[in-house]
PDB file of N, CA and C in Angstrom:
ATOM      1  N   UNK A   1      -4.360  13.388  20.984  1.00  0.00           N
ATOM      2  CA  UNK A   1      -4.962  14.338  20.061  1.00  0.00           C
ATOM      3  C   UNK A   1      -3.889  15.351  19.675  1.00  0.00           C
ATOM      4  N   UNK A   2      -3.758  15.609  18.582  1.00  0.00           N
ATOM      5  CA  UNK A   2      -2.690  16.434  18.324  1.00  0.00           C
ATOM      6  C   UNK A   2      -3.273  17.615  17.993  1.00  0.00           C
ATOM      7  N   UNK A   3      -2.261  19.188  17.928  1.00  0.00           N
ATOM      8  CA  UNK A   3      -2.856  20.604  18.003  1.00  0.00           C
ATOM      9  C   UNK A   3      -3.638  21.047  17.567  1.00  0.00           C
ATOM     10  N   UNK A   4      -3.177  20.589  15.664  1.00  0.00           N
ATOM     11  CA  UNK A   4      -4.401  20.565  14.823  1.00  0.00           C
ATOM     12  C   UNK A   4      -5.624  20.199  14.903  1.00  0.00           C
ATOM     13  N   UNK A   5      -5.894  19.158  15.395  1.00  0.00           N
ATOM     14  CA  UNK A   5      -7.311  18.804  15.819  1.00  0.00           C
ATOM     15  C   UNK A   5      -8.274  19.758  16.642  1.00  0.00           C
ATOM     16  N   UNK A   6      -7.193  19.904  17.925  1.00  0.00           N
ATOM     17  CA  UNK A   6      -7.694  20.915  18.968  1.00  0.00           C
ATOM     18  C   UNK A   6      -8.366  21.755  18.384  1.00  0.00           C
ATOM     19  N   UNK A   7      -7.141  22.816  17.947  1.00  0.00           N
ATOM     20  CA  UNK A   7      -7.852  23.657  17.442  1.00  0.00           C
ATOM     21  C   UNK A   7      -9.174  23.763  16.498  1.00  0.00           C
ATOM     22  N   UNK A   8      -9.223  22.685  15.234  1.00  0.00           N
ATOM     23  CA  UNK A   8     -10.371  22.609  15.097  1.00  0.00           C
ATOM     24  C   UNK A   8     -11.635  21.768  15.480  1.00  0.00           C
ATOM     25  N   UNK A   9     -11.414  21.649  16.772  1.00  0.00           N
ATOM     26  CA  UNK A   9     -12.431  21.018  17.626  1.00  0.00           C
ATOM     27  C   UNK A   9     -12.815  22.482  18.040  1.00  0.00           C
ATOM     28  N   UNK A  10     -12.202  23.246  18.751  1.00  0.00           N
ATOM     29  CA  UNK A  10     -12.722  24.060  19.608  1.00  0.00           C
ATOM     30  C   UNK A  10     -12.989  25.230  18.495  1.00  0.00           C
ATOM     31  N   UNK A  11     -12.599  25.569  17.476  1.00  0.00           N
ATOM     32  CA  UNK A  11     -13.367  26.191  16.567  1.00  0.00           C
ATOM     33  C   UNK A  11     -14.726  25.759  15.937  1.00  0.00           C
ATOM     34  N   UNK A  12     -14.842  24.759  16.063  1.00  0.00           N
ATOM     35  CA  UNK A  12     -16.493  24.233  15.509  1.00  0.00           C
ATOM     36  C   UNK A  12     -17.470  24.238  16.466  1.00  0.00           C
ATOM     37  N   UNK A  13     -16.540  24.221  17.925  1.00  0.00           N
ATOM     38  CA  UNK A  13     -17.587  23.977  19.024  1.00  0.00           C
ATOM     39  C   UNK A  13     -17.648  25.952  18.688  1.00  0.00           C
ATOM     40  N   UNK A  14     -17.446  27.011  18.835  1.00  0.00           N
ATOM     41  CA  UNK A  14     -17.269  28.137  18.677  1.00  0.00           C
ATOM     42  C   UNK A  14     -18.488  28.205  18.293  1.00  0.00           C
ATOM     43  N   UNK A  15     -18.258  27.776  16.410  1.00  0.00           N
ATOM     44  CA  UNK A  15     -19.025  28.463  15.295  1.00  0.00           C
ATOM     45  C   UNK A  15     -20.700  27.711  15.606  1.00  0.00           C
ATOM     46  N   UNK A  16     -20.649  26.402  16.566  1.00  0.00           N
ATOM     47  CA  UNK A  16     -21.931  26.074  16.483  1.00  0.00           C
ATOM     48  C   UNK A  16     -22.619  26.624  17.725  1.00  0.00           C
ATOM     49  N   UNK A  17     -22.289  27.419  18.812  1.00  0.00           N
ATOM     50  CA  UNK A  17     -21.978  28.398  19.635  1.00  0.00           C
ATOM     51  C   UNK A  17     -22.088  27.711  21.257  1.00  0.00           C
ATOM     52  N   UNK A  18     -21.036  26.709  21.250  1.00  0.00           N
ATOM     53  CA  UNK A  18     -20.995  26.194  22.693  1.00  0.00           C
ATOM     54  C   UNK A  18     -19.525  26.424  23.116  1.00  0.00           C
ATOM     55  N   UNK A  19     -19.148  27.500  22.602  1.00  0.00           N
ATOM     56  CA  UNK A  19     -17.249  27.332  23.051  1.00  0.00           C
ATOM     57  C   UNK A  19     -17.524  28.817  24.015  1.00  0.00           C
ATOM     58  N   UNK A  20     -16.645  29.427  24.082  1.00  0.00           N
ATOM     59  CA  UNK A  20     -16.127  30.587  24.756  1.00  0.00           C
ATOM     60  C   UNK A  20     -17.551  31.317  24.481  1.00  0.00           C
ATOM     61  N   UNK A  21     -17.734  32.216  25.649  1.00  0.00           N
ATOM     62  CA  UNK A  21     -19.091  32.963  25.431  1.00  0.00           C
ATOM     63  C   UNK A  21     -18.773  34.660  24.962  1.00  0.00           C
ATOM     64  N   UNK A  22     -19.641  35.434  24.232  1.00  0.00           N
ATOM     65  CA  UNK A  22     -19.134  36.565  23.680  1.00  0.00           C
ATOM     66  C   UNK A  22     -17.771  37.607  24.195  1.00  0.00           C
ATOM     67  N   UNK A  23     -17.702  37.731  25.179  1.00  0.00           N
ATOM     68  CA  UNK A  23     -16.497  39.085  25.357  1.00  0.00           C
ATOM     69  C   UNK A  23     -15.159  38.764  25.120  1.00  0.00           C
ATOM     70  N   UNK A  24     -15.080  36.933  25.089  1.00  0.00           N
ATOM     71  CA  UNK A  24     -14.070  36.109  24.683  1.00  0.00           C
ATOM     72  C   UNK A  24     -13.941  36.025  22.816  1.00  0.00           C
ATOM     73  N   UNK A  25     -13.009  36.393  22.149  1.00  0.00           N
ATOM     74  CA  UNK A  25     -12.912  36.194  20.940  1.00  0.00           C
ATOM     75  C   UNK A  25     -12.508  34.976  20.467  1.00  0.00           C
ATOM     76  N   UNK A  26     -13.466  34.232  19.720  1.00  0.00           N
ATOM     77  CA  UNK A  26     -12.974  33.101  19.086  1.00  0.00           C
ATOM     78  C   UNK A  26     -13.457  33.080  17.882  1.00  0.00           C
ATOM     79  N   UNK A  27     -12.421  32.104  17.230  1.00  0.00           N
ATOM     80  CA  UNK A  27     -12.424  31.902  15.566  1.00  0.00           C
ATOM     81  C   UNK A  27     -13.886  31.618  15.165  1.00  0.00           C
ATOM     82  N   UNK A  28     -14.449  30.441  15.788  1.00  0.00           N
ATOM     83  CA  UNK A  28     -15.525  30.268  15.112  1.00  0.00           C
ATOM     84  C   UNK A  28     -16.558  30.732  15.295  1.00  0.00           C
ATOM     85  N   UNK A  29     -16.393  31.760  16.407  1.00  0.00           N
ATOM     86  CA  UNK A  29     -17.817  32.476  16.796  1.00  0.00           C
ATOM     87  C   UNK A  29     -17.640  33.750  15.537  1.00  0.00           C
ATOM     88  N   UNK A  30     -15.996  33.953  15.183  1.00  0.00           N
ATOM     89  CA  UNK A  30     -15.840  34.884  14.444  1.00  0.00           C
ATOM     90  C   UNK A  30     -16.227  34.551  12.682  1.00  0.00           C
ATOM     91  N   UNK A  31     -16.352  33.581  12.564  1.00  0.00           N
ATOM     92  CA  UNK A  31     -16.851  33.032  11.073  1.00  0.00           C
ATOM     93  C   UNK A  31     -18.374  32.649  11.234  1.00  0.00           C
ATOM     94  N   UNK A  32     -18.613  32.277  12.211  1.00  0.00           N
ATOM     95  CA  UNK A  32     -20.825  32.086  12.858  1.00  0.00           C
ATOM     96  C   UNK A  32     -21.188  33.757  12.628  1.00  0.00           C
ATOM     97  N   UNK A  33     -20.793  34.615  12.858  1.00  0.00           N
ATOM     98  CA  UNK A  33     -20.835  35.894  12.966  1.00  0.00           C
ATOM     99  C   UNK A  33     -20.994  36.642  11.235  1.00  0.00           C
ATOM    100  N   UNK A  34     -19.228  36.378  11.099  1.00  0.00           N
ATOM    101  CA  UNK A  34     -19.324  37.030   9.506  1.00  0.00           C
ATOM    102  C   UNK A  34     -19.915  36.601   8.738  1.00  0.00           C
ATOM    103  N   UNK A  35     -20.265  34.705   8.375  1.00  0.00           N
ATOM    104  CA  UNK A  35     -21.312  34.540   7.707  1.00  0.00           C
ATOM    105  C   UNK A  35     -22.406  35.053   7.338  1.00  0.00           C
ATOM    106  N   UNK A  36     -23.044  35.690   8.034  1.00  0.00           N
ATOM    107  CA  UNK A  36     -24.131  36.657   7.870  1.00  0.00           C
ATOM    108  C   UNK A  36     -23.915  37.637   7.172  1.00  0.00           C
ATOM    109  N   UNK A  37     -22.991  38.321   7.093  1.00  0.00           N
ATOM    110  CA  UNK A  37     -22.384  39.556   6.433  1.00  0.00           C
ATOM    111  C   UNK A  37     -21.332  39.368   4.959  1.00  0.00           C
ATOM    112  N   UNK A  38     -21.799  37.996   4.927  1.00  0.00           N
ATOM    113  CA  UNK A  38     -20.652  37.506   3.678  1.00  0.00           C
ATOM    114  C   UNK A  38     -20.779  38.003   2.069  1.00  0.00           C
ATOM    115  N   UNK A  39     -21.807  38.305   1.697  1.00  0.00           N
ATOM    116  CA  UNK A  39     -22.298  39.657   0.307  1.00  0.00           C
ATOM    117  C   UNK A  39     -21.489  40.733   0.612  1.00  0.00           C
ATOM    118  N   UNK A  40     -21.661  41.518   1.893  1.00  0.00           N
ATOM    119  CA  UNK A  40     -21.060  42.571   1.799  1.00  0.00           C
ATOM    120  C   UNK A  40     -19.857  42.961   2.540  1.00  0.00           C
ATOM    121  N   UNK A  41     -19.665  41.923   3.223  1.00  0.00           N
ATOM    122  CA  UNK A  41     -18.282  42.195   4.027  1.00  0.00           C
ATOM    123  C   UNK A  41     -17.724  40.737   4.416  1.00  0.00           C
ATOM    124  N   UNK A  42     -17.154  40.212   3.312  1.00  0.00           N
ATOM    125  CA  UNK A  42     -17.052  39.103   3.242  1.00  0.00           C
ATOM    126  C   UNK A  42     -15.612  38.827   3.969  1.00  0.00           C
ATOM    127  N   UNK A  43     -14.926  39.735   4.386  1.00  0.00           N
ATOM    128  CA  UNK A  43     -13.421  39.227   5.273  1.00  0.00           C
ATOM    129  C   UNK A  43     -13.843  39.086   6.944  1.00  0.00           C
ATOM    130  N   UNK A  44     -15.238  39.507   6.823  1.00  0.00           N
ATOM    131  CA  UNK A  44     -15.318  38.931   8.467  1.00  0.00           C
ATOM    132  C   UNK A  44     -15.537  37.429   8.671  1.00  0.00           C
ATOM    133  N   UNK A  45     -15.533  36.680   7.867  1.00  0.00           N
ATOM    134  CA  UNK A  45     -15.661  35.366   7.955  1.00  0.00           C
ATOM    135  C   UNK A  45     -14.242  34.945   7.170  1.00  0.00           C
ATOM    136  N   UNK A  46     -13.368  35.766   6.056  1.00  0.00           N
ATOM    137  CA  UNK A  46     -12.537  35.158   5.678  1.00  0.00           C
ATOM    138  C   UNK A  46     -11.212  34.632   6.346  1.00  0.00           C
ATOM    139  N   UNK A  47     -11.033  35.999   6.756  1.00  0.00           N
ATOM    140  CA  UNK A  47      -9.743  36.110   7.490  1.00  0.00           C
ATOM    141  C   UNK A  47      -9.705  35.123   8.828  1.00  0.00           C
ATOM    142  N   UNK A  48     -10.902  35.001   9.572  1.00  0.00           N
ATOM    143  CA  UNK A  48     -10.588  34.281  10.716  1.00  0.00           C
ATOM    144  C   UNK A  48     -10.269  32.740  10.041  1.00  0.00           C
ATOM    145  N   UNK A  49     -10.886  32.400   8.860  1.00  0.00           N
ATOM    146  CA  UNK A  49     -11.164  31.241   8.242  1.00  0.00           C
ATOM    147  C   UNK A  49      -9.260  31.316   7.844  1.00  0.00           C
ATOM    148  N   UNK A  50      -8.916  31.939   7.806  1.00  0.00           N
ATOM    149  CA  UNK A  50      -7.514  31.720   7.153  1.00  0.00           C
ATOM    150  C   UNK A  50      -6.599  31.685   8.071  1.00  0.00           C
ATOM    151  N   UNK A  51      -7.092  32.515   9.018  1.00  0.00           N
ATOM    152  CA  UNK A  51      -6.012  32.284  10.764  1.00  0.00           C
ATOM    153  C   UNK A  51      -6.102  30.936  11.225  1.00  0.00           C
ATOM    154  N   UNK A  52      -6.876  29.891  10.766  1.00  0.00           N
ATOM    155  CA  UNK A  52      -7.142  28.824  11.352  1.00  0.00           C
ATOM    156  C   UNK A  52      -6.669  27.984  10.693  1.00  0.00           C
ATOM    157  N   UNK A  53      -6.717  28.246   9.071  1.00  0.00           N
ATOM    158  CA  UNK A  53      -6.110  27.139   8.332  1.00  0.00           C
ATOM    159  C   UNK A  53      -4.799  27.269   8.269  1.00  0.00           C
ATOM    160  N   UNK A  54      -4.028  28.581   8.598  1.00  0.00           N
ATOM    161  CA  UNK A  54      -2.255  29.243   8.550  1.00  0.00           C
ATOM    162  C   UNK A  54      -2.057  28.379   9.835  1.00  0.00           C
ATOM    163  N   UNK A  55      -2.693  28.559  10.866  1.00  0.00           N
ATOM    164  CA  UNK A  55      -2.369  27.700  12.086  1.00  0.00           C
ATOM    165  C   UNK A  55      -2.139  26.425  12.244  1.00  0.00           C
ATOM    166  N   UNK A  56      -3.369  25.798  11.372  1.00  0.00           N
ATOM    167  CA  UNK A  56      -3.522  24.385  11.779  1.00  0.00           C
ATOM    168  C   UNK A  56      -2.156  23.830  10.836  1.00  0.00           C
ATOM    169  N   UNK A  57      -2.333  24.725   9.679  1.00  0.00           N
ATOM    170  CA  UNK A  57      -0.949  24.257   8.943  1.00  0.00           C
ATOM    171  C   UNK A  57       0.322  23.888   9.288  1.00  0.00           C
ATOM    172  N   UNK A  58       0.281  25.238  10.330  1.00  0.00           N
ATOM    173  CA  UNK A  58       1.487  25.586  10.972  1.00  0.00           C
ATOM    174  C   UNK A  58       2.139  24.465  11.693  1.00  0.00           C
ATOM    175  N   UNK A  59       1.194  24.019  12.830  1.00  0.00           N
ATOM    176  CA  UNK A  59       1.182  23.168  13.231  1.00  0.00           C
ATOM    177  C   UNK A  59       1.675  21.698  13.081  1.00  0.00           C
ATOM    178  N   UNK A  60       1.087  21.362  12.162  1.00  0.00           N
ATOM    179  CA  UNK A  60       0.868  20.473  11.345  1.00  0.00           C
ATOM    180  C   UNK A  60       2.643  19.963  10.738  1.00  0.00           C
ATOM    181  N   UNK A  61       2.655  21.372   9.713  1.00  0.00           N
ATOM    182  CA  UNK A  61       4.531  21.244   9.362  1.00  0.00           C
ATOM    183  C   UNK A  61       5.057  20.865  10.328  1.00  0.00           C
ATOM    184  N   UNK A  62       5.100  22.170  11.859  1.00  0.00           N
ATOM    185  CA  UNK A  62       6.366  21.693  12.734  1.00  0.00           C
ATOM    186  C   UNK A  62       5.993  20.748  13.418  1.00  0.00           C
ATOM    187  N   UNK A  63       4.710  19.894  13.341  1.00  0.00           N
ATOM    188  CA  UNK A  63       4.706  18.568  14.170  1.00  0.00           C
ATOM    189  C   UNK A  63       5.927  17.352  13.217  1.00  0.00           C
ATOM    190  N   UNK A  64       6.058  17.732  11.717  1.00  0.00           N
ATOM    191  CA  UNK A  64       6.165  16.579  11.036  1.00  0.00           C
ATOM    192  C   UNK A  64       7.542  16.758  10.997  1.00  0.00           C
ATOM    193  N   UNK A  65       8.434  18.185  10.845  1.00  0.00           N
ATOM    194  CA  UNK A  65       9.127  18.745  11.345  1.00  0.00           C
ATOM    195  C   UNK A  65      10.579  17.802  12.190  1.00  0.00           C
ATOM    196  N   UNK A  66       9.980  18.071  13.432  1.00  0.00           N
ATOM    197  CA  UNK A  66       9.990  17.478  14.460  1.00  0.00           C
ATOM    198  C   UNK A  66      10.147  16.305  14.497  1.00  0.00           C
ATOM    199  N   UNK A  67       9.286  15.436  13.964  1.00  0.00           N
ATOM    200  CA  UNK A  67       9.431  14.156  13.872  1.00  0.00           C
ATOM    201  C   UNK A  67      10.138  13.423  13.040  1.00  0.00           C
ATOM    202  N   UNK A  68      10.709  14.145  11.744  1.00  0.00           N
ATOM    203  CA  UNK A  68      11.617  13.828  11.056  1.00  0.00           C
ATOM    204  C   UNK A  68      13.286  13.815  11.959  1.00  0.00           C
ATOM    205  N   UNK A  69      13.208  14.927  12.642  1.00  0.00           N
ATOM    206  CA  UNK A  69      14.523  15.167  12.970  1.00  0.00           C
ATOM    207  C   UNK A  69      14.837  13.945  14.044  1.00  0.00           C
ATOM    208  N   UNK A  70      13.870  13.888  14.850  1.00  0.00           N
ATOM    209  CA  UNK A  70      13.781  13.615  16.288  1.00  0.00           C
ATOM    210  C   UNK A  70      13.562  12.065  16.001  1.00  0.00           C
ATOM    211  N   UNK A  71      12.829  11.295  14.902  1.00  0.00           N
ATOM    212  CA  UNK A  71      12.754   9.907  14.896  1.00  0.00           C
ATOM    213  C   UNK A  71      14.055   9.253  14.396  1.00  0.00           C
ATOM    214  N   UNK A  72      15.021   8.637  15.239  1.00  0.00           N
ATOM    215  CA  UNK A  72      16.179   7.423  14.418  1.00  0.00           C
ATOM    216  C   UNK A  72      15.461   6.545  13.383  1.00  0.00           C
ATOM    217  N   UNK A  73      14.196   6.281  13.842  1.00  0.00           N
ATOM    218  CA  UNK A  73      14.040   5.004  12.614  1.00  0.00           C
ATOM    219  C   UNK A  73      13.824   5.404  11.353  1.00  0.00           C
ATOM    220  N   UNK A  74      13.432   6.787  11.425  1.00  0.00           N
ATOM    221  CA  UNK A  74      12.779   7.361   9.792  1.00  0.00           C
ATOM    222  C   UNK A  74      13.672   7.656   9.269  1.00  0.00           C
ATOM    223  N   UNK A  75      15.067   7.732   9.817  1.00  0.00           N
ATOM    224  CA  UNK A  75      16.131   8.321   8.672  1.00  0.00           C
ATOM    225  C   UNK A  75      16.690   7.568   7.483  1.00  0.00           C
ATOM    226  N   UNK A  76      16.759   8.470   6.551  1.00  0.00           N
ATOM    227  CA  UNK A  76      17.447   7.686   5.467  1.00  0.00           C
ATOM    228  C   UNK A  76      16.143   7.072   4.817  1.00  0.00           C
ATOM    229  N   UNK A  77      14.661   6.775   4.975  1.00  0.00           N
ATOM    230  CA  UNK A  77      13.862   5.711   4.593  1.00  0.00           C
ATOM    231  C   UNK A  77      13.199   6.932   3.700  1.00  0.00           C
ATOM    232  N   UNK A  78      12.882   6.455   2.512  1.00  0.00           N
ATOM    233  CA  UNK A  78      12.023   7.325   1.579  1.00  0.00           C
ATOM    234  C   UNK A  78      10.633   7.241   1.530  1.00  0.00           C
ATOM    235  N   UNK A  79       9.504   8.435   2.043  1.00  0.00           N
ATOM    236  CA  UNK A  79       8.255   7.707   2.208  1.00  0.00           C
ATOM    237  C   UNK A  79       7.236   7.997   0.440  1.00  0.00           C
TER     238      UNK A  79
END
């Protein structure tokens, strides 16, 4: 399973509310939360929503990153 996933595994388990229990901060308890408040205070659901997608991104690049540098067979091959 790679990071990206993780993370949004354990953010959905969050937002559907079986992950970390309240005094613990998590993403998706933090978007289950702001949803409610999304008319009038709509960055309590945004921002966590964007920490997750900057992450998973993140991720994501330096996995591929990585694997460019680090694989002999991929070099030189145009995908």
């Amino acid at each position: 399973m790679d990071m990206g996933m993780a993370i949004l595994f354990a953010a959905n388990l969050g937002f559907i509310g079986v992950g970390a229990q309240p005094p613990m901060p998590e993403w998706g308890a933090m978007i289950s939360t702001g949803r409610n408040y999304l008319p009038d205070f709509w960055w309590m659901a945004t921002f966590p929503g964007l920490a997750i997608l900057i992450t998973v991104l993140g991720f994501n690049l330096l996995g591929d990153g990585l694997r460019d540098i680090l694989d002999p067979q991929s070099r030189g091959q145009i995908r």
